[in-house]
Protein backbone atom coordinates (compact mmCIF):
# COMPACT_ATOMS: atom_id res chain seq x y z
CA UNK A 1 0.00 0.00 0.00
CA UNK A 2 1.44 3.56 -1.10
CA UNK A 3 2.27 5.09 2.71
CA UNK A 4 0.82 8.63 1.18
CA UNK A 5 -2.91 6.99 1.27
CA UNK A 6 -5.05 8.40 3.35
CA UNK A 7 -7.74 6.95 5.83
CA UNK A 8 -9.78 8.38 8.23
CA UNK A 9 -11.93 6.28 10.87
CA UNK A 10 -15.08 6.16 11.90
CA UNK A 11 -17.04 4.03 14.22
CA UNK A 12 -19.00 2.11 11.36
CA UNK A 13 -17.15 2.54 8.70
CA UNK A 14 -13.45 4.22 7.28
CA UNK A 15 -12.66 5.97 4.44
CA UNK A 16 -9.63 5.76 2.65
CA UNK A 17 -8.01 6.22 -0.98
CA UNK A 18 -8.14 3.75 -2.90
CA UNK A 19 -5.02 1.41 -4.27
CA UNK A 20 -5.27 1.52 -8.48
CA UNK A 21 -6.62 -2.14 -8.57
CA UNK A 22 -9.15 -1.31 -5.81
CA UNK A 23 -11.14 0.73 -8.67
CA UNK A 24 -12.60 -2.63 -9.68
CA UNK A 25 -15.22 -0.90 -6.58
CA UNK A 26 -15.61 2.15 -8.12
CA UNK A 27 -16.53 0.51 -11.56
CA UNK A 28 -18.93 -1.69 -10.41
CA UNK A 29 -20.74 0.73 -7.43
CA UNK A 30 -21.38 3.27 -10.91
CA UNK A 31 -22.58 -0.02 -13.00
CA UNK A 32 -24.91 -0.75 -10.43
CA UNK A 33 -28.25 0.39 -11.70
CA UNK A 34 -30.47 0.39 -8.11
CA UNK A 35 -27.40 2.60 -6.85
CA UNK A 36 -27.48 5.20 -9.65
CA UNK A 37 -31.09 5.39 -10.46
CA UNK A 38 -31.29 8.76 -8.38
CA UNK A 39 -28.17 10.16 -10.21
CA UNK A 40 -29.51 9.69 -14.10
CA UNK A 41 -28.49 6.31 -14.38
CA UNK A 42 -24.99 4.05 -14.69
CA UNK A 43 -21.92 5.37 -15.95
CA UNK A 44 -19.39 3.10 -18.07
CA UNK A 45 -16.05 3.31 -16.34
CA UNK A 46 -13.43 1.10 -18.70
CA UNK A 47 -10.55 0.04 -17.41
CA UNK A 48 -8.19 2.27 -20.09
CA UNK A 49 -10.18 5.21 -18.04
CA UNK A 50 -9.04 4.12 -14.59
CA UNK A 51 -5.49 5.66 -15.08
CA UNK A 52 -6.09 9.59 -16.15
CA UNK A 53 -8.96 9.09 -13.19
CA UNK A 54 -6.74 7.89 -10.36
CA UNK A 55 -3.69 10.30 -11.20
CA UNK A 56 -6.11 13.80 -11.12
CA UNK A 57 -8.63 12.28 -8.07
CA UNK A 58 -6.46 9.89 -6.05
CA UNK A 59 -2.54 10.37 -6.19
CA UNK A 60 -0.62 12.24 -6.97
CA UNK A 61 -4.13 14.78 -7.50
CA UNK A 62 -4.10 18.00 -9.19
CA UNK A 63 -4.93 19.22 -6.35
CA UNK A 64 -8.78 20.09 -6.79
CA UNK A 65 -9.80 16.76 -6.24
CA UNK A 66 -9.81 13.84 -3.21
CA UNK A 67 -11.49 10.41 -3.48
CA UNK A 68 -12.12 8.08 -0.95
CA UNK A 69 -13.97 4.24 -1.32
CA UNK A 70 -16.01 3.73 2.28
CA UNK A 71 -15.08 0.45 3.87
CA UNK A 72 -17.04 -1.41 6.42
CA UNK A 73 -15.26 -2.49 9.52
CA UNK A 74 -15.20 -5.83 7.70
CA UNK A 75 -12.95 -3.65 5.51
CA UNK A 76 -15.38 -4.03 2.44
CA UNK A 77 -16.22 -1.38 0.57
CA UNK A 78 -19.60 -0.57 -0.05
CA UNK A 79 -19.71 3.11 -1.70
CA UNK A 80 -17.54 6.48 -2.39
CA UNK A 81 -17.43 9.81 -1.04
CA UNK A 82 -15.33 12.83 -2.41
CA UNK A 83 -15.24 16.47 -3.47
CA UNK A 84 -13.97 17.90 -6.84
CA UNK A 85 -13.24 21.17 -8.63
CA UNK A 86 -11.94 22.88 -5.69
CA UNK A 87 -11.18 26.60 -6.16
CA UNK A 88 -8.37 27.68 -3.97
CA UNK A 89 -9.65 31.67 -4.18
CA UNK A 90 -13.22 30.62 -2.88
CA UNK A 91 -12.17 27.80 -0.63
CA UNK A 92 -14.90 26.45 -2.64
CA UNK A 93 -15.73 22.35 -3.54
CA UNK A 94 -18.38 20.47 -4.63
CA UNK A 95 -19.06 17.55 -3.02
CA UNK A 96 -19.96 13.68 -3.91
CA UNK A 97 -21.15 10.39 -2.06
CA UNK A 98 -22.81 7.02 -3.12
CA UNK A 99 -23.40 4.33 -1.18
CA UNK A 100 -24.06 0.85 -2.68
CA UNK A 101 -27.81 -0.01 -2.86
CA UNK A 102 -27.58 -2.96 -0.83
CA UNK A 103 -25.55 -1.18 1.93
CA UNK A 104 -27.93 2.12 2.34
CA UNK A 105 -29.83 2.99 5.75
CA UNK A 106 -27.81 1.24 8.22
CA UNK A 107 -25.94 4.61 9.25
CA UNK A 108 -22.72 4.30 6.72
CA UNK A 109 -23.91 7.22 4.64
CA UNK A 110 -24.06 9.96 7.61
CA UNK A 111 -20.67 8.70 8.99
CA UNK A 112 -19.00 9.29 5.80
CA UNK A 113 -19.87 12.54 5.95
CA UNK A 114 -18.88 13.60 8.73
CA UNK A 115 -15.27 11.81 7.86
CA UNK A 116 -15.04 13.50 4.72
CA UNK A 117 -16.33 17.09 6.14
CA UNK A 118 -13.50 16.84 9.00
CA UNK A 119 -10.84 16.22 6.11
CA UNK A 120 -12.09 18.95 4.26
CA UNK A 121 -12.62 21.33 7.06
CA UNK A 122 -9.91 20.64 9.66
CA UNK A 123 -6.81 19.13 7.29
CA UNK A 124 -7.11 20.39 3.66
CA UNK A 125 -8.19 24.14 4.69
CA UNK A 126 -11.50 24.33 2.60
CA UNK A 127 -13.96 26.73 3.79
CA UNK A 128 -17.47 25.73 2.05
CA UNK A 129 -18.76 22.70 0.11
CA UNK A 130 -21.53 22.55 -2.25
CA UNK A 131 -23.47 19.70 -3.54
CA UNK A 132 -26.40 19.40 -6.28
CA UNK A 133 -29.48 16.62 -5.61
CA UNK A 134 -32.20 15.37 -7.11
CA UNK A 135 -33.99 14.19 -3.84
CA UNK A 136 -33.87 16.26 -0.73
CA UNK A 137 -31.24 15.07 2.21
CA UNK A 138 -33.37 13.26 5.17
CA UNK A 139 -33.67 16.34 8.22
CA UNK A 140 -31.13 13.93 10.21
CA UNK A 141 -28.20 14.83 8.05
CA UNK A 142 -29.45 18.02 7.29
CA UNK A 143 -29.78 18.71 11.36
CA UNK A 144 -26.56 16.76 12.15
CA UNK A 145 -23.97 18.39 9.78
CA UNK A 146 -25.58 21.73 9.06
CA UNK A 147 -26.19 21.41 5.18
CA UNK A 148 -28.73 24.05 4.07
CA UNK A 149 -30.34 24.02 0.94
CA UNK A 150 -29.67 27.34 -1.18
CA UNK A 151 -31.60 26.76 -4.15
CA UNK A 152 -34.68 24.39 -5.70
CA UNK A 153 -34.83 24.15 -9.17
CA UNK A 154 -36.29 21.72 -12.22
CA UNK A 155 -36.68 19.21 -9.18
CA UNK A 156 -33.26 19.40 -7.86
CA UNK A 157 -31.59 20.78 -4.74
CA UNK A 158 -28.19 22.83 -4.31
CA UNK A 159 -26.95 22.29 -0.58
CA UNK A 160 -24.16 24.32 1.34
CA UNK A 161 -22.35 23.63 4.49
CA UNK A 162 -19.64 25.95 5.82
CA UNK A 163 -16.81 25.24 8.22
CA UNK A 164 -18.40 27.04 10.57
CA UNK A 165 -21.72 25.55 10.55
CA UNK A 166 -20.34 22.52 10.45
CA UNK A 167 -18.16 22.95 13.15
CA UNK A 168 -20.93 24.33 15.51
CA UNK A 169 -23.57 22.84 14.62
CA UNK A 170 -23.51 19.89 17.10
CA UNK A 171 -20.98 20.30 20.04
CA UNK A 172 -22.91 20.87 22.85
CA UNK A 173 -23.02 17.10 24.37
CA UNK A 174 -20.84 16.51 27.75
CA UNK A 175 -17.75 14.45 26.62
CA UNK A 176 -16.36 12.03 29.20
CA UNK A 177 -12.67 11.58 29.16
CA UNK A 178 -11.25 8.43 30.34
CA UNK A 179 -7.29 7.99 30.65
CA UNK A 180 -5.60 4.66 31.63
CA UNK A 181 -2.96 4.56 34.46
CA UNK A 182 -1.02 2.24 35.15
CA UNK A 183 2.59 1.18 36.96
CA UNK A 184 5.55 3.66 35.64
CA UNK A 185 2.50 6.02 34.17
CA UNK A 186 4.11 9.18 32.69
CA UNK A 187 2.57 11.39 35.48
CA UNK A 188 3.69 14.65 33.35
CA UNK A 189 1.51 13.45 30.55
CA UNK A 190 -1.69 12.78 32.49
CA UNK A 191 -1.83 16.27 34.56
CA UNK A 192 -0.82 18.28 31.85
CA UNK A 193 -3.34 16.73 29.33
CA UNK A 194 -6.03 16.91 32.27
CA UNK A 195 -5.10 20.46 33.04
CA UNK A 196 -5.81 21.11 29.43
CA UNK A 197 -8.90 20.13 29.10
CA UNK A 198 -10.13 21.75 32.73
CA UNK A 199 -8.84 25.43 31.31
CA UNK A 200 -11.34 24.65 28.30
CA UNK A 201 -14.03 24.03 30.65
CA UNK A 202 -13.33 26.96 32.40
CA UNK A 203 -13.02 29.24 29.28
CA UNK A 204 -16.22 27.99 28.47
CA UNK A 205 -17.55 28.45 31.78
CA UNK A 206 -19.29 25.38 31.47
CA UNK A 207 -18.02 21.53 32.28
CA UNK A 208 -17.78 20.22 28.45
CA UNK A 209 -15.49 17.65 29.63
CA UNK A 210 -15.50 15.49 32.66
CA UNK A 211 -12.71 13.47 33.32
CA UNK A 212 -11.41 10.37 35.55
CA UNK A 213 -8.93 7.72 35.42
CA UNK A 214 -9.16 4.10 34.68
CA UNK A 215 -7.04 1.05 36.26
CA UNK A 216 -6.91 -2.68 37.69
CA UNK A 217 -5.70 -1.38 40.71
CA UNK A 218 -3.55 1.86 42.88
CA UNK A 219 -0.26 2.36 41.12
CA UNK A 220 2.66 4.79 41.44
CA UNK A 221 3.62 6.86 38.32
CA UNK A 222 6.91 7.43 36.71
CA UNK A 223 8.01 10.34 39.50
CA UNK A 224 6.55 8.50 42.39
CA UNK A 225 2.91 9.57 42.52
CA UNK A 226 0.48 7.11 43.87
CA UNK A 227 -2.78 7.77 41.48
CA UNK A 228 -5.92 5.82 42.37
CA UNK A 229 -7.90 5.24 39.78
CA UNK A 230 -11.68 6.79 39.90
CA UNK A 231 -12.99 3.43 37.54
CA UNK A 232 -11.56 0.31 37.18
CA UNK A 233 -11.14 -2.04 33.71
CA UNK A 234 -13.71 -4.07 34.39
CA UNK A 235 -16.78 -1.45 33.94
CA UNK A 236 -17.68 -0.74 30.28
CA UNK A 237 -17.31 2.90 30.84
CA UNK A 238 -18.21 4.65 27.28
CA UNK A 239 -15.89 6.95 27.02
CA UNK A 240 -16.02 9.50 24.42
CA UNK A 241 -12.13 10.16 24.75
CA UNK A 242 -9.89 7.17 25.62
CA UNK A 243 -6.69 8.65 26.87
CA UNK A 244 -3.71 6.04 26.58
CA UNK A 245 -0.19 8.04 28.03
CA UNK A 246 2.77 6.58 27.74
CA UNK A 247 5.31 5.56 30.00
CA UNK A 248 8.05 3.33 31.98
CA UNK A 249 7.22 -0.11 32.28
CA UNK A 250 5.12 -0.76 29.67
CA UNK A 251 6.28 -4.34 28.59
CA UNK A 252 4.05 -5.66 31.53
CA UNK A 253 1.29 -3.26 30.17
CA UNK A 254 1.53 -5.44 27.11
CA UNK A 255 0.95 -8.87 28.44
CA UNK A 256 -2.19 -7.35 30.48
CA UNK A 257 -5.23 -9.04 28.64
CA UNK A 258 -7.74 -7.25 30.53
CA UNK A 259 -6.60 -4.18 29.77
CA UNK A 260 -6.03 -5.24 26.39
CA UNK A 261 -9.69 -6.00 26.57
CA UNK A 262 -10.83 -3.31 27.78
CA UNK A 263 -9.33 -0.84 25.38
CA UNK A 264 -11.09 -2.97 22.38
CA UNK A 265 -14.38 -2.80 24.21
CA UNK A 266 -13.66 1.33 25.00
CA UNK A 267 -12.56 1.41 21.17
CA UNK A 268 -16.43 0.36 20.22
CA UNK A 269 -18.18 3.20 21.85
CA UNK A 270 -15.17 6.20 21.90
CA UNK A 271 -14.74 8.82 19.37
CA UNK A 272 -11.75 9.58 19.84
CA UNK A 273 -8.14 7.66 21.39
CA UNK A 274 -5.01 9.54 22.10
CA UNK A 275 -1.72 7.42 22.40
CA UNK A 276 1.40 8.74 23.18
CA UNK A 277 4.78 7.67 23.25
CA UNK A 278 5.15 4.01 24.59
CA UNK A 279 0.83 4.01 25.24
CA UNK A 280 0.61 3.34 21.35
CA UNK A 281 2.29 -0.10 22.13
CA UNK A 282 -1.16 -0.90 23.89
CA UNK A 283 -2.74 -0.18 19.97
CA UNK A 284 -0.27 -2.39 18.41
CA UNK A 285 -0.69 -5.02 20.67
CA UNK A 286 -4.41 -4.91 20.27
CA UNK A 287 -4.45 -4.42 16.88
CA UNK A 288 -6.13 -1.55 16.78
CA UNK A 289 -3.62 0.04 14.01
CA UNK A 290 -3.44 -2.58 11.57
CA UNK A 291 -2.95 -1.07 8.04
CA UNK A 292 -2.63 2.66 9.56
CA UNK A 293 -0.29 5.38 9.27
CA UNK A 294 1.11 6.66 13.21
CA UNK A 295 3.69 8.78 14.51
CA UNK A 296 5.72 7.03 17.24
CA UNK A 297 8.80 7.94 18.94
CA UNK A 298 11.79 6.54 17.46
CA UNK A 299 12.74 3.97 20.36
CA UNK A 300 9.52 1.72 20.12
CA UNK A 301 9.47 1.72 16.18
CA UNK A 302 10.61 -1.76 16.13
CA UNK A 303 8.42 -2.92 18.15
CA UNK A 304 5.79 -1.51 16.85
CA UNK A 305 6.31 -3.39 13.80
CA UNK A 306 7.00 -6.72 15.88
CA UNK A 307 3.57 -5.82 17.14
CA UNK A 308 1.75 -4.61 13.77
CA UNK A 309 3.71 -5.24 10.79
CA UNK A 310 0.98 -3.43 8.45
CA UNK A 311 1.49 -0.89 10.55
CA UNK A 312 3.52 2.52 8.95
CA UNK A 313 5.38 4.98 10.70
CA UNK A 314 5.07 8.72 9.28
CA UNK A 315 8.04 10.98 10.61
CA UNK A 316 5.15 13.34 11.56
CA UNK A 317 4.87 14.41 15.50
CA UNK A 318 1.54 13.37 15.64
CA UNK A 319 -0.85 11.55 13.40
CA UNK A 320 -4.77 11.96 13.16
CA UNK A 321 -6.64 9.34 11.29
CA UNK A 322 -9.94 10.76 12.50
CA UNK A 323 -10.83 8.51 15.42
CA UNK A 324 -6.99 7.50 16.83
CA UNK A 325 -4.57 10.44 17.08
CA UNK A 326 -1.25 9.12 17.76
CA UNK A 327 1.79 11.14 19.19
CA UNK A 328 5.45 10.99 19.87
CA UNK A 329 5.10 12.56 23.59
CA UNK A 330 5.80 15.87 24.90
CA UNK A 331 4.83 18.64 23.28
CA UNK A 332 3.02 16.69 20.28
CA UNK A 333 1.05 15.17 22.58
CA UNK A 334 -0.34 18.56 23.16
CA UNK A 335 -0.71 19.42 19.51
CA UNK A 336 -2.38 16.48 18.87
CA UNK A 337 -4.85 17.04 21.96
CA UNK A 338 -5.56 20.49 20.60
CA UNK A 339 -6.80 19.03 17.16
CA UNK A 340 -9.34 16.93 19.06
CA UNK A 341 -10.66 19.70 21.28
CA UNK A 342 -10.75 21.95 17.92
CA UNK A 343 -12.83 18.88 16.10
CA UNK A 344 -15.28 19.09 19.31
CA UNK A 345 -15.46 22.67 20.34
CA UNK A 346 -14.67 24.49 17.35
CA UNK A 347 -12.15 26.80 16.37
CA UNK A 348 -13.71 29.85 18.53
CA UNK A 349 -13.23 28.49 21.41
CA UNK A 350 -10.27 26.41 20.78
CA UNK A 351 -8.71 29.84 19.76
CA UNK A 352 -9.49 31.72 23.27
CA UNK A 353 -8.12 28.69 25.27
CA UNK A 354 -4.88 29.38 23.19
CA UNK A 355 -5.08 32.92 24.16
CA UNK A 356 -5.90 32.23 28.33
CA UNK A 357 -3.12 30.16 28.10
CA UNK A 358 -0.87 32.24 26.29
């Protein structure tokens, strides 16, 4: 797989660009007549097409253009989602999804969405996306995402969505945090990750966030600390932010199988996972980062690998691929908490708790 590919997670379903051969999908999901009744009908995609298609949507793009298949977690795909003729004066792109007949209302749609919205918004720096219908979006995703409709003409519908509606439109739910401790715990890690979110809920002057620790049992952290932990491992706990810090230690982390256990279960319900440092082990080891790209610090590479061969390594500080954000420790483990409290909060606010702490 190219390492330059990218995938973004959801709880459902992931997105991700597609390898050349993999547009055997994309030829069949636009062959499919059920699937593109509502679009005019099927459109004949030869293979002598696939090339001049994949170099100007896929890689290495012109730019304008992204294109993602949709996978189940079963990691079969089952439709496309994308945006095209992106103007780079307007911030401006139009925006695409299908999703195979035979796959439609179980949820996959709305999550792909949101995936590709998040890309679009919060990594590629687009400001607006438009999209043209010929049957009206259900209220759900019109409610959840913040589409509007703009204009109604000759039976069809022109939607909008801006970054900012997007980004406001639904962040007012209490998030629970939930951050594993264990023996040799980098105690630096947890209070100053903590402490982070607590000055948001203070700029905010309301408790967005409420957070507690997680472990088997009392241990003592890297400088000493004895932490007792407010839940232990075996409650399913729902966490909407798993919080995995790294540490000293951590090789009898590894052969834990209830915690091991207990991350897959929190992996189920959360939206989001940090891991930093030597806490991404724990991901590897329950192979929660098979065939993704992570940032790791240099001294557990190898064994990340031992752990999760399909795993790759960017040289990035810190990697986001939408539901785990991975980080080398220290200060990228702050820059990659900030992106997840922008994707929640919005930039607003994100932007005064840079200036309070500033």
């Amino acid at each position: 797989m190219k390492n330059n590919l990218y995938r973004r997670d959801g709880k459902l379903i992931y997105i991700k660009q597609p390898e050349f051969n993999e547009l055997e999908y994309t030829q069949k999901l636009w062959n499919d007549e059920k699937t593109m009744e509502d679009i005019g009908g099927v459109f004949n995609f030869p293979k002598e097409k696939w090339q001049l298609f994949y170099q100007k949507m896929i890689y290495p793009s012109d730019g304008k253009n992204f294109y993602c298949l949709i996978y189940n977690i079963d990691n079969v795909p089952i439709g496309e989602v994308s945006f095209h003729g992106y103007d780079s004066a307007t911030k401006i792109a139009r925006f695409n999804i299908k999703i195979e007949d035979k796959y439609r209302r179980q949820g996959y749609g709305k999550e792909a969405i949101r995936l590709l919205l998040e890309y679009y918004f919060l990594e590629f720096g687009g400001q607006i996306m438009m999209e043209k219908v010929l049957n009206r979006y259900p209220e759900s995703i019109e409610d959840t995402f913040g589409f509007e409709v703009i204009r109604q003409q000759k039976g069809e519908f022109t939607y909008r969505i801006s970054k900012s509606s997007f980004l406001t439109i639904s962040k007012s739910e209490k998030k629970n945090i939930c951050c594993v401790v264990y023996d040799g715990v980098d105690f630096m890690e947890i209070a100053s990750t903590f402490e982070l979110f607590n000055l948001l809920n203070k700029v905010a002057d309301k408790e967005i966030f409420d957070l507690y620790t997680v472990g088997e049992r009392n241990v003592k952290a890297s400088n000493g600390v004895d932490i007792i932990p407010r839940r232990g491992i075996e409650n399913e706990l729902s966490s909407d932010i798993l919080i995995i810090p790294g540490g000293s230690s951590f090789n009898n982390v590894l052969n834990d199988s209830k915690l091991c256990n207990f991350v897959k279960n929190e992996y189920k319900s959360s939206d989001f996972i940090i891991a930093t440092g030597e806490g991404i082990l724990l991901l590897a080891q329950c192979g929660l980062i098979k065939d993704h790209t992570i940032a790791a610090p240099n001294f557990i590479v190898d064994k990340v690998q031992v752990l999760s061969p399909s795993t790759t390594i960017s040289g990035k500080s810190f990697v986001d691929n939408g539901r785990i954000v991975t980080a080398r420790g220290g200060k990228s483990s702050m820059e990659g908490t900030f992106k997840i409290i922008n994707a929640i909060v919005g930039e607003e606010l994100t932007e005064k708790l840079l200036e309070y702490i500033e």
